[in-house]
PDB file of N, CA and C in Angstrom:
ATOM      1  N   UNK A   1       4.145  -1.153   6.078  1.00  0.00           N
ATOM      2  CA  UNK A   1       2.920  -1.816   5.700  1.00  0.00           C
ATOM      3  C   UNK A   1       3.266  -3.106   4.962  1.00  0.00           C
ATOM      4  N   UNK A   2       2.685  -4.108   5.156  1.00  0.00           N
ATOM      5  CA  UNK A   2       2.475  -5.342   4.873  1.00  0.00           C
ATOM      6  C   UNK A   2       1.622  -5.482   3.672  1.00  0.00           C
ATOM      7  N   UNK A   3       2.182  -6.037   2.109  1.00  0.00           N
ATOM      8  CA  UNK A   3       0.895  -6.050   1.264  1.00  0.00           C
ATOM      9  C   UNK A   3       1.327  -7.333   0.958  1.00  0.00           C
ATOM     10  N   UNK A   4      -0.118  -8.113   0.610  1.00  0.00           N
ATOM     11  CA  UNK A   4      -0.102  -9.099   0.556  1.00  0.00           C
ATOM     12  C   UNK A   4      -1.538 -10.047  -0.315  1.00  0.00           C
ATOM     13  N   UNK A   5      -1.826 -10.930  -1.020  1.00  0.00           N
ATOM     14  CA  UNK A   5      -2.673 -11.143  -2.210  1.00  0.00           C
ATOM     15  C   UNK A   5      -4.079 -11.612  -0.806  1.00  0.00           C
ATOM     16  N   UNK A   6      -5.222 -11.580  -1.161  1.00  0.00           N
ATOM     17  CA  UNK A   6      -6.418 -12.435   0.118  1.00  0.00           C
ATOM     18  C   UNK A   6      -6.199 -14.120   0.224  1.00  0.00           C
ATOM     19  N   UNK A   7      -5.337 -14.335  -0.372  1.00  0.00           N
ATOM     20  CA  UNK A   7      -4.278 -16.231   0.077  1.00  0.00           C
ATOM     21  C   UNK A   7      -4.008 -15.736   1.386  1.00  0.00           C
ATOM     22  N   UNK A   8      -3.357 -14.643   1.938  1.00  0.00           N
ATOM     23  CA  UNK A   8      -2.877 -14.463   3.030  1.00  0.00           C
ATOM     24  C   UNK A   8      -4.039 -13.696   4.460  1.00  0.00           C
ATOM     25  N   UNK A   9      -5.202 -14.088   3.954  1.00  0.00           N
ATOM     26  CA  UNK A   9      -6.597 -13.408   4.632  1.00  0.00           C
ATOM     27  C   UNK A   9      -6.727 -13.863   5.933  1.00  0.00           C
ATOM     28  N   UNK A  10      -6.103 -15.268   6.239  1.00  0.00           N
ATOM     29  CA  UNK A  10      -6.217 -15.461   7.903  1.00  0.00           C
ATOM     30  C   UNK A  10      -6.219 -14.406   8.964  1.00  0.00           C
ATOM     31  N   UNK A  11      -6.778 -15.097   9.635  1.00  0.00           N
ATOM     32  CA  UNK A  11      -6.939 -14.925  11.446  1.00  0.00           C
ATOM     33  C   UNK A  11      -5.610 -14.420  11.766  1.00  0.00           C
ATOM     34  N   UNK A  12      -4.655 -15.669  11.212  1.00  0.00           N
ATOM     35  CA  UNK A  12      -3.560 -15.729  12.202  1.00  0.00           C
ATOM     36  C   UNK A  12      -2.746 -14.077  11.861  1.00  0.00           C
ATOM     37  N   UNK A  13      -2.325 -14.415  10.353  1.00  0.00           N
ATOM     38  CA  UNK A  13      -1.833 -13.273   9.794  1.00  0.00           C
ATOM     39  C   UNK A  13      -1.891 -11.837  10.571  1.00  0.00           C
ATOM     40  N   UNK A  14      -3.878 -11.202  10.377  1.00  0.00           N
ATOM     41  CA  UNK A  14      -3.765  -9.897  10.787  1.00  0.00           C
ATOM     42  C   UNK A  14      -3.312 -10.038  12.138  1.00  0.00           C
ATOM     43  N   UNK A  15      -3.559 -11.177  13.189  1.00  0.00           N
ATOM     44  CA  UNK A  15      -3.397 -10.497  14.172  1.00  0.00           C
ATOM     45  C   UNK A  15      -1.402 -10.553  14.459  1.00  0.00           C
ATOM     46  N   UNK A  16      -0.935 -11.068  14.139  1.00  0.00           N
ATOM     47  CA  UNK A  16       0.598 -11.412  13.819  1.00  0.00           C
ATOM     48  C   UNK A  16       0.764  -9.373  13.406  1.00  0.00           C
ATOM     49  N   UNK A  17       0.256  -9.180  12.271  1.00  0.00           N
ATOM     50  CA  UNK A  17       0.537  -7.411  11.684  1.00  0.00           C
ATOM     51  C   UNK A  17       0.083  -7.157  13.052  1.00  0.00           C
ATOM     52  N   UNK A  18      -0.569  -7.383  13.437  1.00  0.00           N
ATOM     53  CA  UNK A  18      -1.784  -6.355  14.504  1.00  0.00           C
ATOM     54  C   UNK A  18      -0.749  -6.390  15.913  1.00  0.00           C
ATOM     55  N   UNK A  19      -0.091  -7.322  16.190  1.00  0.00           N
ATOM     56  CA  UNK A  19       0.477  -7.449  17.280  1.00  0.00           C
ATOM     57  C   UNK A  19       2.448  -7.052  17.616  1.00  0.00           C
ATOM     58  N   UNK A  20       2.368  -6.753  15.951  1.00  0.00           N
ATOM     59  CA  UNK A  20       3.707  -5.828  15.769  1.00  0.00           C
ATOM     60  C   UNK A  20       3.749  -4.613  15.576  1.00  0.00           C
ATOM     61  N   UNK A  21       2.272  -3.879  15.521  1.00  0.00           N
ATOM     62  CA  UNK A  21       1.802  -2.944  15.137  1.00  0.00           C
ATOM     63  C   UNK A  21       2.442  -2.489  13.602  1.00  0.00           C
ATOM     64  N   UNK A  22       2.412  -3.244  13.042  1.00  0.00           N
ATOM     65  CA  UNK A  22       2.378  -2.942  11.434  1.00  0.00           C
ATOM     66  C   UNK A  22       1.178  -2.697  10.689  1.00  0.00           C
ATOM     67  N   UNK A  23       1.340  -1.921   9.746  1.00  0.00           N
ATOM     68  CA  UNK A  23      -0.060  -1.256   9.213  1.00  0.00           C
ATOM     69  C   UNK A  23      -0.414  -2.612   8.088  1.00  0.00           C
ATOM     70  N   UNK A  24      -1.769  -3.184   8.212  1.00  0.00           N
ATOM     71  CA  UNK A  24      -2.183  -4.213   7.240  1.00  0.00           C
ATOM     72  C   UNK A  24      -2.660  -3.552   5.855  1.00  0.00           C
ATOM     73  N   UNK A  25      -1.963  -4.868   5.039  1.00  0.00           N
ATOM     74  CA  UNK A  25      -1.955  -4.272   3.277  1.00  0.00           C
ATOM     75  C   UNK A  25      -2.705  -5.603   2.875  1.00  0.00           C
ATOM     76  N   UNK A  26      -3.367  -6.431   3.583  1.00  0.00           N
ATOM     77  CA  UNK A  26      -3.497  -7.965   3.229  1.00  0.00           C
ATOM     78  C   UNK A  26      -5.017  -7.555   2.202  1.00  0.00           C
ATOM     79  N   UNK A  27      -5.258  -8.111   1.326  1.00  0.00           N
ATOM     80  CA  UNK A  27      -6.234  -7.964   0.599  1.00  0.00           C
ATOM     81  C   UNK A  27      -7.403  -8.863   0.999  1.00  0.00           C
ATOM     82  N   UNK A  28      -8.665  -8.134   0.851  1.00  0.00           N
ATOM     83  CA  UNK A  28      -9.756  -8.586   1.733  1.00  0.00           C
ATOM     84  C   UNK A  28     -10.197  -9.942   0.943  1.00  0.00           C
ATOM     85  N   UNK A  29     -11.045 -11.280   1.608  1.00  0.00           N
ATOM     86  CA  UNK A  29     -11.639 -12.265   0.772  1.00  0.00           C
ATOM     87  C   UNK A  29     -12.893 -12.223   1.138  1.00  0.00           C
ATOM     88  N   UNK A  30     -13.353 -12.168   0.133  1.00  0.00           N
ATOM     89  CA  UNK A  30     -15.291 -12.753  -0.038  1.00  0.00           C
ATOM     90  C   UNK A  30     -15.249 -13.796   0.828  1.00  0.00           C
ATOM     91  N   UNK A  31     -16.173 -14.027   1.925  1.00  0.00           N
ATOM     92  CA  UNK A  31     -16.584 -14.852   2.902  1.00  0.00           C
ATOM     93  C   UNK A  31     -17.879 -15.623   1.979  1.00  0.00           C
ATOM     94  N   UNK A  32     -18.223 -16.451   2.309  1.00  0.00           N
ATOM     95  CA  UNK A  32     -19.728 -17.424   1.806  1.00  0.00           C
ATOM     96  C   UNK A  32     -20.501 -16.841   2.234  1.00  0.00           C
ATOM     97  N   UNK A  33     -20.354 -16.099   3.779  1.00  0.00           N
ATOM     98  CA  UNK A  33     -21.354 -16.113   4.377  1.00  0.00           C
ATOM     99  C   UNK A  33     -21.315 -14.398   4.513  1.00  0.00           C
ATOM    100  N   UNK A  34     -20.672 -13.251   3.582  1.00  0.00           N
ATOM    101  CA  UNK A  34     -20.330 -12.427   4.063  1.00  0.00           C
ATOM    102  C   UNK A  34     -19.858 -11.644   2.569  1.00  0.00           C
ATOM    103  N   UNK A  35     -20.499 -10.461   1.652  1.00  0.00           N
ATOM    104  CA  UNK A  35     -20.001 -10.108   0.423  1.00  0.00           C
ATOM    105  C   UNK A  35     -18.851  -8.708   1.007  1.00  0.00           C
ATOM    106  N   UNK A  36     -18.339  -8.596  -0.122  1.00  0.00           N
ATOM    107  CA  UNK A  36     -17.139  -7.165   0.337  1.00  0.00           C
ATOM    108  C   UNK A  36     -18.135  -5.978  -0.382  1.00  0.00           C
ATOM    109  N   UNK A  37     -18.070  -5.120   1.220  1.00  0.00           N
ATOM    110  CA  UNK A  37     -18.724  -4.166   0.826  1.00  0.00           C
ATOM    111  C   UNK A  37     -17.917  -3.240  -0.479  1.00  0.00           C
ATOM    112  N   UNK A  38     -18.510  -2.055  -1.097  1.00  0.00           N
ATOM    113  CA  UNK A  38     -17.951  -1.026  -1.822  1.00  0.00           C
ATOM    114  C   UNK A  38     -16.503  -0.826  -1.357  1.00  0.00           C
ATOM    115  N   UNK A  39     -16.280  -0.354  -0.157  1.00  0.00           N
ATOM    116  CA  UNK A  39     -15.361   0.196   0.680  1.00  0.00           C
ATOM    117  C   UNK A  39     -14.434  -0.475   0.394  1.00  0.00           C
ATOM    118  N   UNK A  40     -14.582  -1.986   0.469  1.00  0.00           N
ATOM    119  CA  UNK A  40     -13.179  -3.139   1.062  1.00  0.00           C
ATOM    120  C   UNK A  40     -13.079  -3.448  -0.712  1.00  0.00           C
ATOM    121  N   UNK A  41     -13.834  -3.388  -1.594  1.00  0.00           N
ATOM    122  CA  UNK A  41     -13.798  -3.767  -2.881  1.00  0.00           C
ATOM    123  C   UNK A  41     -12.555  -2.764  -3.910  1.00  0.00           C
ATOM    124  N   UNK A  42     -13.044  -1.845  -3.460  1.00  0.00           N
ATOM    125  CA  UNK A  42     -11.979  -0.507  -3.860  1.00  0.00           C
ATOM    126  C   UNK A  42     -10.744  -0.367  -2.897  1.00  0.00           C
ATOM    127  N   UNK A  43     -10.569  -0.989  -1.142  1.00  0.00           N
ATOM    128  CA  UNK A  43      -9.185  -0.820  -1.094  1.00  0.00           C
ATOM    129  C   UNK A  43      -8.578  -2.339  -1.609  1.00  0.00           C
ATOM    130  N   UNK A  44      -9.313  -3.054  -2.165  1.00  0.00           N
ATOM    131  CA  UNK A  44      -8.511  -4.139  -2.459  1.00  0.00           C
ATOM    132  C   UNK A  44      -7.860  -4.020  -4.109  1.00  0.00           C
ATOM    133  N   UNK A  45      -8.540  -2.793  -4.873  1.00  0.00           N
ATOM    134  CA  UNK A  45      -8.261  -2.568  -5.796  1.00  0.00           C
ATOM    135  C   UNK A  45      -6.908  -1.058  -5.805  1.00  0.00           C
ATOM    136  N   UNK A  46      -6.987  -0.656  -5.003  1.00  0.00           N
ATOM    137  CA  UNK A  46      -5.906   0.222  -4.475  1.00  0.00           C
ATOM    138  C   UNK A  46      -4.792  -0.826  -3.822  1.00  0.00           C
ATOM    139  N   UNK A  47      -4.669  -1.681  -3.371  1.00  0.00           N
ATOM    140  CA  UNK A  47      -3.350  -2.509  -3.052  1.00  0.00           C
ATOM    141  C   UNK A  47      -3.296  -3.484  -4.061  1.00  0.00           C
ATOM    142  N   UNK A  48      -3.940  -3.736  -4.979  1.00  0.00           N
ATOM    143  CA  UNK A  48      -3.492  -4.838  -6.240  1.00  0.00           C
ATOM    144  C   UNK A  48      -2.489  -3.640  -6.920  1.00  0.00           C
ATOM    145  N   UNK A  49      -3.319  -2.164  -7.221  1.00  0.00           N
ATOM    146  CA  UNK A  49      -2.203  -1.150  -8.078  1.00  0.00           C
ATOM    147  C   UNK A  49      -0.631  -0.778  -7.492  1.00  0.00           C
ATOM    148  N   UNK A  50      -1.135  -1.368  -5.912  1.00  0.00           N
ATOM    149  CA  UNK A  50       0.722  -1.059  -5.359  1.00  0.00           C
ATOM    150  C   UNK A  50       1.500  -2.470  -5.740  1.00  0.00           C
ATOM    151  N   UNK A  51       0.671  -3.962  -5.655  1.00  0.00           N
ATOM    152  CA  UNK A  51       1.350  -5.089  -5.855  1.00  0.00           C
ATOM    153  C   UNK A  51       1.756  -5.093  -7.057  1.00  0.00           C
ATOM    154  N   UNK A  52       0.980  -4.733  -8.286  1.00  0.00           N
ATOM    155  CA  UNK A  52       1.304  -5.493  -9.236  1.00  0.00           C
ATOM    156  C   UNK A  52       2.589  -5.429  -9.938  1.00  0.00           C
ATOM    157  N   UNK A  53       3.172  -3.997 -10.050  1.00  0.00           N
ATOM    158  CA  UNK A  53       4.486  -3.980 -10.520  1.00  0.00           C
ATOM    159  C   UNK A  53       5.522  -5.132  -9.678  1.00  0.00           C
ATOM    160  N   UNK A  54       5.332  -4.864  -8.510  1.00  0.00           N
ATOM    161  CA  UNK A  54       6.617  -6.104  -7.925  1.00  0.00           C
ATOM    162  C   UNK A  54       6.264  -7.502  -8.225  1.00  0.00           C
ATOM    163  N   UNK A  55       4.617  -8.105  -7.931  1.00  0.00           N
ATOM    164  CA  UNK A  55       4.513  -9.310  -8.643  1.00  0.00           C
ATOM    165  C   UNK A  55       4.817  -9.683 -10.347  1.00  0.00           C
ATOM    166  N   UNK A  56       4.768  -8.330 -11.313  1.00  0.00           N
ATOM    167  CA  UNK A  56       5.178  -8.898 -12.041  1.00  0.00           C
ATOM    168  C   UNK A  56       6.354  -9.328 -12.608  1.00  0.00           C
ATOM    169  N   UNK A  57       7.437  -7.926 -11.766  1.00  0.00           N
ATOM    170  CA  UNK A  57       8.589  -8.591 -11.543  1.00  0.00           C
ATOM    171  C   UNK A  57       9.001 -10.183 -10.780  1.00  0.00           C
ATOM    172  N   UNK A  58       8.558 -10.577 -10.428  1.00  0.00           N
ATOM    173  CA  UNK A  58       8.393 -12.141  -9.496  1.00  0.00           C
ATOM    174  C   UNK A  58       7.754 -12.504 -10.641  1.00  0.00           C
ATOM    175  N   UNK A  59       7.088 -12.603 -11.187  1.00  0.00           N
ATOM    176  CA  UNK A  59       6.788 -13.510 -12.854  1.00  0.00           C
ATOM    177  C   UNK A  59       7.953 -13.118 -13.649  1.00  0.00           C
ATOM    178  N   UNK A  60       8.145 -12.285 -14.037  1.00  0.00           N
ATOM    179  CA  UNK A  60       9.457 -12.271 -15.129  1.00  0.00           C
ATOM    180  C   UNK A  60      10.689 -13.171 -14.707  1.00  0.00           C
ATOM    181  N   UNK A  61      10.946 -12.923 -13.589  1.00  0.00           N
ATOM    182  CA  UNK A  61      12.260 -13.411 -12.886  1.00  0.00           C
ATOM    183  C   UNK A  61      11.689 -15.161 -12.964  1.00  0.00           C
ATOM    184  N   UNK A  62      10.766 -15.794 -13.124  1.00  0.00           N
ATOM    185  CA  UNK A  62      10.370 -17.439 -12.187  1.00  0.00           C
ATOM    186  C   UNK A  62      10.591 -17.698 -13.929  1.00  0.00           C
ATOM    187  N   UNK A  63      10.038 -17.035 -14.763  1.00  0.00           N
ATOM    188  CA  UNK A  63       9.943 -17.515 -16.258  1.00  0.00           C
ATOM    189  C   UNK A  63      11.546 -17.926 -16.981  1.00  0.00           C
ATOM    190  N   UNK A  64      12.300 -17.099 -16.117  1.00  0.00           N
ATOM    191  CA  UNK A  64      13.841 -17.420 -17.176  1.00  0.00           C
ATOM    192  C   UNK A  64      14.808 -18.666 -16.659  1.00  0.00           C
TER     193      UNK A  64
END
């Protein structure tokens, strides 16, 4: 699985996962024209709890 912050929300992206058959971890983005339901709100809050330990390692490490 692929996790990844909603910077990485493109078109191109899922279908790139989609066409290697890798399972998508990409975090959903609020559209203008389009709110995140319950569903997509809570798995985007279930893949921030798998990112955040490694991103904050990637902040500790950029700071020294």
């Amino acid at each position: 699985m692929v996790y990844a912050d909603n910077g990485y929300c493109g078109k191109s992206n899922r279908d790139f996962i989609n066409l290697n058959e890798i399972d998508d971890g990409i975090m959903l983005l609020e559209q203008v024209n389009a709110t995140l339901t319950a569903y997509e709100i809570t798995r985007n809050k279930m893949i921030s709890k798998i990112r955040y330990p490694i991103e904050q390692c990637f902040g500790l490490t950029q700071k020294i």
